[in-house]
Structure formats: structure tokens, C-alpha cells
N, C-alpha and C. Protein backbone atom coordinates (compact mmCIF):
# COMPACT_ATOMS: atom_id res chain seq x y z
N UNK A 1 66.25 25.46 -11.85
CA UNK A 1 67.48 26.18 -12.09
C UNK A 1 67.37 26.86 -13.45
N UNK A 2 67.81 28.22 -13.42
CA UNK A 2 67.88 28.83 -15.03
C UNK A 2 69.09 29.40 -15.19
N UNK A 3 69.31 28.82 -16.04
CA UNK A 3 70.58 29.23 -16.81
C UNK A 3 70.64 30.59 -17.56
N UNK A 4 71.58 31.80 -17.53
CA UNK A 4 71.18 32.88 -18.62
C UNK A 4 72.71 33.31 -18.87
N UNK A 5 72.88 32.93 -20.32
CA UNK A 5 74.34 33.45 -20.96
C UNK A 5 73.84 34.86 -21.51
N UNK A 6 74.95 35.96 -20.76
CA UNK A 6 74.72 37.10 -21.56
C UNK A 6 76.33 38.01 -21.80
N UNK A 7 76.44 39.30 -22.64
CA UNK A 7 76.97 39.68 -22.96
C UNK A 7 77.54 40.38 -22.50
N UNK A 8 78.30 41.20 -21.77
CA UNK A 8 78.63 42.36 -21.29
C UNK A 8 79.06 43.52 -21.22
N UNK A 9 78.03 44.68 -21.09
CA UNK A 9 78.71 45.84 -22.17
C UNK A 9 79.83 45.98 -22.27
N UNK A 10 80.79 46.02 -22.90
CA UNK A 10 81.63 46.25 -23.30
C UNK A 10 82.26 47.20 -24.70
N UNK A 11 82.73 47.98 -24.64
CA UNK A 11 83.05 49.06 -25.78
C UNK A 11 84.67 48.59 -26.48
N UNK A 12 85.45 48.12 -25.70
CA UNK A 12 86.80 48.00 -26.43
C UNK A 12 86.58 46.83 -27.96
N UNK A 13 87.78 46.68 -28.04
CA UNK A 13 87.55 46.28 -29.84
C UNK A 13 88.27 44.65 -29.18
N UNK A 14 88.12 44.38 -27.97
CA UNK A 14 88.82 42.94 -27.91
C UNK A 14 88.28 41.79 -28.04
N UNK A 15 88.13 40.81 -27.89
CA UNK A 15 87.31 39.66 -28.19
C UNK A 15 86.11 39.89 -27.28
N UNK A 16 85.16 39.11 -27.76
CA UNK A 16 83.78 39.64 -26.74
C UNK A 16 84.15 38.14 -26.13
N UNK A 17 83.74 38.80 -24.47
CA UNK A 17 83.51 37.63 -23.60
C UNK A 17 81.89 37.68 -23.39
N UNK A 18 81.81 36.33 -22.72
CA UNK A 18 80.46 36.02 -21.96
C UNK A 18 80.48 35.38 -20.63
N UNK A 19 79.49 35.95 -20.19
CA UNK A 19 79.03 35.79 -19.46
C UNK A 19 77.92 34.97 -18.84
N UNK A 20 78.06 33.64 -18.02
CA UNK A 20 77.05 32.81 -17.52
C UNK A 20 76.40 33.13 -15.97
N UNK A 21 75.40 33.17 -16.19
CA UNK A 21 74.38 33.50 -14.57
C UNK A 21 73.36 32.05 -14.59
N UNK A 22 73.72 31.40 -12.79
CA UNK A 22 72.83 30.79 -12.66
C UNK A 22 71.94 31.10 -11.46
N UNK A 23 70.64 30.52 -11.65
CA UNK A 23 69.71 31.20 -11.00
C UNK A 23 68.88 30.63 -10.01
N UNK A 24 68.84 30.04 -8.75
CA UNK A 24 67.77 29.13 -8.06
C UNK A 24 66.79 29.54 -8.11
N UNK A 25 65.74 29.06 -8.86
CA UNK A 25 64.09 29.74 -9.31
C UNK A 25 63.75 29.75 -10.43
N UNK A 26 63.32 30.74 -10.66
CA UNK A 26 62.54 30.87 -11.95
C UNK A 26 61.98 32.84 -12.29
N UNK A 27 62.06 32.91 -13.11
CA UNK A 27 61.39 34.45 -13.33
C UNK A 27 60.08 34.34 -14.21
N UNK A 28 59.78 35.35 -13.59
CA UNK A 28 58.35 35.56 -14.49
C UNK A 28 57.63 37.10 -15.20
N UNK A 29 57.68 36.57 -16.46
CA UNK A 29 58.10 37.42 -17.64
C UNK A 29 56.40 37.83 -18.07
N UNK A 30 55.73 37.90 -17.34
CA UNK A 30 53.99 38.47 -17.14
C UNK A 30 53.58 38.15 -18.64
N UNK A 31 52.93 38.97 -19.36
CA UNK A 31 52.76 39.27 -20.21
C UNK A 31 53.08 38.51 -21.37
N UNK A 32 54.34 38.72 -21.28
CA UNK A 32 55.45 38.52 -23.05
C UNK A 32 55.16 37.15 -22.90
N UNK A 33 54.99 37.40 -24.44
CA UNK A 33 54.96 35.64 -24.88
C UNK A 33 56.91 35.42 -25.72
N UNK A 34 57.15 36.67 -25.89
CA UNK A 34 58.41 36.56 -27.05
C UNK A 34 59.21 37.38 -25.43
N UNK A 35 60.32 36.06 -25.54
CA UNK A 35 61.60 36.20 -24.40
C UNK A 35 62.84 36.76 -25.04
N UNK A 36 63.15 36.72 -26.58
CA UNK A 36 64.48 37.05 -27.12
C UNK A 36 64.22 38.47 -26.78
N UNK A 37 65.66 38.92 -26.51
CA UNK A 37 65.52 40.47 -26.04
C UNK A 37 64.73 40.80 -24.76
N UNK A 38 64.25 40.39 -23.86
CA UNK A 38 63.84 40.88 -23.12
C UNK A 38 64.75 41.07 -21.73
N UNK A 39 64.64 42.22 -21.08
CA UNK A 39 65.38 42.95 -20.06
C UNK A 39 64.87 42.86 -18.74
N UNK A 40 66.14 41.83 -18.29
CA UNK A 40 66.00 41.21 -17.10
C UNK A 40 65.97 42.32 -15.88
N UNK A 41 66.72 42.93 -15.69
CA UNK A 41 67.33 44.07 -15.20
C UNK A 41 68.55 44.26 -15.40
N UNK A 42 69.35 45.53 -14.06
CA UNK A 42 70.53 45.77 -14.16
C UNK A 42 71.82 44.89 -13.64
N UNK A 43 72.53 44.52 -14.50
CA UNK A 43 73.53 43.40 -14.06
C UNK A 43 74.92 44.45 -13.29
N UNK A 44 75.62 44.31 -12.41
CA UNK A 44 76.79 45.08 -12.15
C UNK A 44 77.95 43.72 -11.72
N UNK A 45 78.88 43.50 -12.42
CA UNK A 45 80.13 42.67 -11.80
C UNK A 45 80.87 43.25 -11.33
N UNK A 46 81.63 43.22 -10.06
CA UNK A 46 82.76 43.41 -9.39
C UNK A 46 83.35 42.44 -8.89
N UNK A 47 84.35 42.03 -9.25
CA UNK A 47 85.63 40.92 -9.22
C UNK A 47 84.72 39.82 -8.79
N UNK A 48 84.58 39.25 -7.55
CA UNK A 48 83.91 37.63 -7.62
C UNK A 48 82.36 37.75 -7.15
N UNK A 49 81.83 39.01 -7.41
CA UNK A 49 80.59 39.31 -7.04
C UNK A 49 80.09 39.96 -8.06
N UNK A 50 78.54 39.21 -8.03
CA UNK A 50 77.39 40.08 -9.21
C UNK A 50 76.43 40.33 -8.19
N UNK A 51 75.65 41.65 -8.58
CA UNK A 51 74.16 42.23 -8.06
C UNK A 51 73.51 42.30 -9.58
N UNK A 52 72.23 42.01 -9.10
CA UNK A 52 71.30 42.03 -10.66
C UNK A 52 69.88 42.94 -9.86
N UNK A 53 69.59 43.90 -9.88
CA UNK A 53 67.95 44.36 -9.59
C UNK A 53 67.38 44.29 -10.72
N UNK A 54 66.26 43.71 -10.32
CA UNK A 54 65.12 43.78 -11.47
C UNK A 54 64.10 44.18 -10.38
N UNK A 55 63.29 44.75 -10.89
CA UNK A 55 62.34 45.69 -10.30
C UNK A 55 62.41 45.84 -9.15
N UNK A 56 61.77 45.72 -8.13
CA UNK A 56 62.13 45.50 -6.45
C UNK A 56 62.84 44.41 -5.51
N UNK A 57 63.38 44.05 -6.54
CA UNK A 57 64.85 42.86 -5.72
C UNK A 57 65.74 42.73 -6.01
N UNK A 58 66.79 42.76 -5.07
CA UNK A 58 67.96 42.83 -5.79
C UNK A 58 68.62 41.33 -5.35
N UNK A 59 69.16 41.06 -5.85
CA UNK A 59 70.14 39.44 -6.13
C UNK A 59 71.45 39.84 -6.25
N UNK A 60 72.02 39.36 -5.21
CA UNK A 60 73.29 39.35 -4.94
C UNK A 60 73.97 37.66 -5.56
N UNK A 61 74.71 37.89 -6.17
CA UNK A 61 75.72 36.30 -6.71
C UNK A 61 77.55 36.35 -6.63
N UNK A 62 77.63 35.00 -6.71
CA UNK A 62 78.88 34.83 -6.18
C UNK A 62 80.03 33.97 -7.19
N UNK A 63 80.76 34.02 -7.62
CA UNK A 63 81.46 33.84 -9.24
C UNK A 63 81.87 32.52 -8.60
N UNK A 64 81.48 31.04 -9.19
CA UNK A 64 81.81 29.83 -9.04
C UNK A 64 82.51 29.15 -10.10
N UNK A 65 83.65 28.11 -10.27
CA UNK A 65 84.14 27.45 -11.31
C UNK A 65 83.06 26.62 -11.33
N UNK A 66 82.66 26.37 -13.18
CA UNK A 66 82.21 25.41 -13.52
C UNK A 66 82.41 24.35 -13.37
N UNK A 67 82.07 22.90 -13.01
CA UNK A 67 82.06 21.78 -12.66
C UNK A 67 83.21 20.92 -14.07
N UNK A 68 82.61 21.71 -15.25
CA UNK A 68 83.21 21.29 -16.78
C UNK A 68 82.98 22.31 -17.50
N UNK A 69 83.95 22.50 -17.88
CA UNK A 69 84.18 23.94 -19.07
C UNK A 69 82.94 23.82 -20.11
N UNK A 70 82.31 25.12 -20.49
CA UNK A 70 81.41 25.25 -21.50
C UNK A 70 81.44 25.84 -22.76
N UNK A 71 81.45 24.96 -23.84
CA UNK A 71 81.74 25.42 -25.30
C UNK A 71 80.33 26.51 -25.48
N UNK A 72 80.51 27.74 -25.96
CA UNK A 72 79.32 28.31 -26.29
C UNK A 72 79.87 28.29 -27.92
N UNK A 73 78.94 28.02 -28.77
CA UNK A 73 78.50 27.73 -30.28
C UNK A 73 77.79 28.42 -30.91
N UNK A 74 78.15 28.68 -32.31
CA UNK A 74 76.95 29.62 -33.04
C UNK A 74 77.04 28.78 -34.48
N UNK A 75 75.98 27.94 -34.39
CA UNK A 75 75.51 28.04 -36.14
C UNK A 75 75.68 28.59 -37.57
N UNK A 76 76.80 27.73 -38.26
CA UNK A 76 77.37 28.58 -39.48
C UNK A 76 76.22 28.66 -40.57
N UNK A 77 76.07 29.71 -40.74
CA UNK A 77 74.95 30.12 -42.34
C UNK A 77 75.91 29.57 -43.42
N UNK A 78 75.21 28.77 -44.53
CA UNK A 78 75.46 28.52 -45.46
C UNK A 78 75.30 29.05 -46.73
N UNK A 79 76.70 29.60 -47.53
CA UNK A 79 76.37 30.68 -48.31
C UNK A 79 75.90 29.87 -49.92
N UNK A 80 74.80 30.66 -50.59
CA UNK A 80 74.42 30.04 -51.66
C UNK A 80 75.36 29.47 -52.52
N UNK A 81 76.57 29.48 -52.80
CA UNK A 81 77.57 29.32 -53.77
C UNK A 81 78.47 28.35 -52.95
N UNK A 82 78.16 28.13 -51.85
CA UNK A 82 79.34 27.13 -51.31
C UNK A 82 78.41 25.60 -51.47
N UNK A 83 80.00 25.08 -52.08
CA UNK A 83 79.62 23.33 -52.29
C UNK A 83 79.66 22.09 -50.89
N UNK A 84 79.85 22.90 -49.50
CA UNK A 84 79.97 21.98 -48.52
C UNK A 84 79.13 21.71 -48.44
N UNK A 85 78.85 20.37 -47.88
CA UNK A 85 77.53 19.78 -47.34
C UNK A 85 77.85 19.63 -45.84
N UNK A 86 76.50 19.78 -45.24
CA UNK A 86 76.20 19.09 -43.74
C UNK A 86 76.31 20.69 -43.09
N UNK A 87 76.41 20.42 -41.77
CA UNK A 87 76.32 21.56 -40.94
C UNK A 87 77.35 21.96 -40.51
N UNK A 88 78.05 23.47 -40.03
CA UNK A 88 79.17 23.67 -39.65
C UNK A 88 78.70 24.49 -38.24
N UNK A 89 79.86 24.89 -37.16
CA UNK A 89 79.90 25.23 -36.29
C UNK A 89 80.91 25.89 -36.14
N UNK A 90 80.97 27.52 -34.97
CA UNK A 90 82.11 28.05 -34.51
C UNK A 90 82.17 28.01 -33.17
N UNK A 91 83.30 27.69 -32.78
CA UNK A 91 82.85 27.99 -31.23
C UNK A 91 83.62 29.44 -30.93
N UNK A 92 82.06 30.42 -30.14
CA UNK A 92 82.48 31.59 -29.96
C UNK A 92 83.64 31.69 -28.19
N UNK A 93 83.30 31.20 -27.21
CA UNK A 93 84.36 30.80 -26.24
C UNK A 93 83.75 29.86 -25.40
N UNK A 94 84.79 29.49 -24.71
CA UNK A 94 84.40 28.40 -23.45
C UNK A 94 84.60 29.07 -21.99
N UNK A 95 83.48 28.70 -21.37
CA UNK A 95 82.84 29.58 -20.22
C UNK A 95 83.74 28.38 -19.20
N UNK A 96 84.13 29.15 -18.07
CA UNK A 96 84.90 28.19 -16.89
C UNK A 96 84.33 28.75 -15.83
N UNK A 97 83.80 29.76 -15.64
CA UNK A 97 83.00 30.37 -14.49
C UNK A 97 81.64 30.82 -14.46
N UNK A 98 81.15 30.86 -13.71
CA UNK A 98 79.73 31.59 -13.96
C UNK A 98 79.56 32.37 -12.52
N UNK A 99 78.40 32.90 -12.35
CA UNK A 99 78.25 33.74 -11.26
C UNK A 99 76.48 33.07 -10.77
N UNK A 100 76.88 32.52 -9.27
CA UNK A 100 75.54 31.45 -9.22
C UNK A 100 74.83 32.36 -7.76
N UNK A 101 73.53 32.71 -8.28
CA UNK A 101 72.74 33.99 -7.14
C UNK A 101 71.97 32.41 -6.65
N UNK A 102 71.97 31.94 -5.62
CA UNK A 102 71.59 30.98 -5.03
C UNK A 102 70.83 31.67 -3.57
N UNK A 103 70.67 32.51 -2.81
CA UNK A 103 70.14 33.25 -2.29
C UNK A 103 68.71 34.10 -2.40
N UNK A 104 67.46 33.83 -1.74
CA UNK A 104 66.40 34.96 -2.02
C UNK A 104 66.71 36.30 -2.28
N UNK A 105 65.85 36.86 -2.87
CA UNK A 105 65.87 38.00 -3.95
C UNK A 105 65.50 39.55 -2.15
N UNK A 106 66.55 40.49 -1.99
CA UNK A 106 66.32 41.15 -1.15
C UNK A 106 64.89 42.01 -1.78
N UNK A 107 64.46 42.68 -0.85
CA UNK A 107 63.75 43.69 -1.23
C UNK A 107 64.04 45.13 -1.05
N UNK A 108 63.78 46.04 -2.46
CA UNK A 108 64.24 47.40 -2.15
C UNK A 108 63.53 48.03 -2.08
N UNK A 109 63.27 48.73 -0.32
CA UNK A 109 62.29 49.53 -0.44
C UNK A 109 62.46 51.07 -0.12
N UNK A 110 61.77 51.95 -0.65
CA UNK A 110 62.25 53.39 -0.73
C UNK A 110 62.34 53.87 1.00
N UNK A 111 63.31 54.79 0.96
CA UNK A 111 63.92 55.14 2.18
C UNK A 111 62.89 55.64 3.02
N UNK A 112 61.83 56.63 1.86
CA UNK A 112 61.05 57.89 2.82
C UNK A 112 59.97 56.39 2.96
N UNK A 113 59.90 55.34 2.77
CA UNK A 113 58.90 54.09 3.50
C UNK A 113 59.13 52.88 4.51
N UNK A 114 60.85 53.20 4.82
CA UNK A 114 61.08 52.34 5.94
C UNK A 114 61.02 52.60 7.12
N UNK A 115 60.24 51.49 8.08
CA UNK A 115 60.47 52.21 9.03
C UNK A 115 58.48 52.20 9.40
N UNK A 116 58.01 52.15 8.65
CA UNK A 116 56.25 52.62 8.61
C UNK A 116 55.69 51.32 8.55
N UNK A 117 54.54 51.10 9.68
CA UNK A 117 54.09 50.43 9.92
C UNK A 117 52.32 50.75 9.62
N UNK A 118 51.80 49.63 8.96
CA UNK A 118 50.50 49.72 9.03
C UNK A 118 49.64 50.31 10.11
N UNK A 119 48.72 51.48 9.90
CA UNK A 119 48.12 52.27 11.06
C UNK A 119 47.25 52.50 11.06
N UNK A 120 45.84 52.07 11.60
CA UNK A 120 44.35 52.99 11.60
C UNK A 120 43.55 51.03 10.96
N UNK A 121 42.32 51.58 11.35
CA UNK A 121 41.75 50.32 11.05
C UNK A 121 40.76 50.59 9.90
């Protein structure tokens, strides 16, 4: 199972939400050894449904309540001049839903190639 919290474009000036995707499987990221930043594909939400294509499959998901609400957290930097000790924490929000693609990955294949069958020996 993979878990992937992400952001969602968003342009207004309101609180940023997030977004949780879970995933039956696994992806595979070829190459890259460095995963921060890297582009899964295109995410689209519409009300209790997500589609995600990444290269030739597309993943259809379905918006589920979490089992138990999820604190997402960010690590307070400690500024040189402050006398607190120990570690601090913010919590940026708590996730109650996620969108879980539990389904094989379709395949998209170009129009002018459906339909064609292997021919000639």
C-alpha cells in the first residue's frame, strides 16, 4: 500500500488543504534515485471521484472516510535567539478522507491504434 499526501493546485488566498491518495501497489520511479519533487502524473478531483494518468494508465479512485482522522505536521525551525528548548510542532490540518484507487491501472491507447491486431509473420 502507498500512501501519497499532496497539495492541490489551488490559487485562492484560503487555507491550503491536502490531499491524501491511497494506492494498491507500488510505482516505479526507473531511474531517480531522489523522489522529493517528482511527478507522478495528472491528478483531476471531481466531487467523490479522482482519475490520476501517469503515462499510459489511467487510475480511477473513489473518496473514502478515514478509519481515524489524520494530523498532518510540520517541524518548527528553531530561531537562533530563541531560549526554548526541545522540539516544537504545528499541525498544518487533519485529513478525514482520502481518495483510495484500489482498482488496476486502465490502459490508454491511441485511437488511430485500436482496433489493430498483430499481422504478417
Amino acid at each position: 500500500m502507498v500512501n501519497i499526501v499532496i497539495r492541490p493546485y489551488n490559487s485562492s488566498s484560503r487555507k491550503e488543504e491536502l490531499v491524501c491518495l491511497e494506492f494498491q501497489g507500488s510505482f516505479d520511479s526507473g531511474d531517480a534515485t531522489e523522489l522529493s519533487g517528482l511527478e507522478v502524473g495528472d491528478l483531476t478531483l471531481e466531487g467523490d471521484s479522482a482519475v490520476l494518468i501517469t503515462g499510459h494508465h489511467r487510475l480511477v479512485g473513489k473518496k473514502a472516510k478515514l478509519p481515524k482522522p489524520l494530523a498532518v505536521i510540520h517541524k518548527r525551525q528553531k530561531e537562533a535567539d530563541s531560549m526554548e528548548e526541545g522540539t516544537s510542532y504545528e499541525v498544518v490540518t487533519i485529513l478525514k478522507e482520502k481518495y483510495l484507487f484500489a482498482s488496476r491501472p486502465g490502459l490508454i491507447v491511441q485511437e488511430s491504434l485500436r482496433g489493430l491486431t498483430k499481422t504478417g509473420k
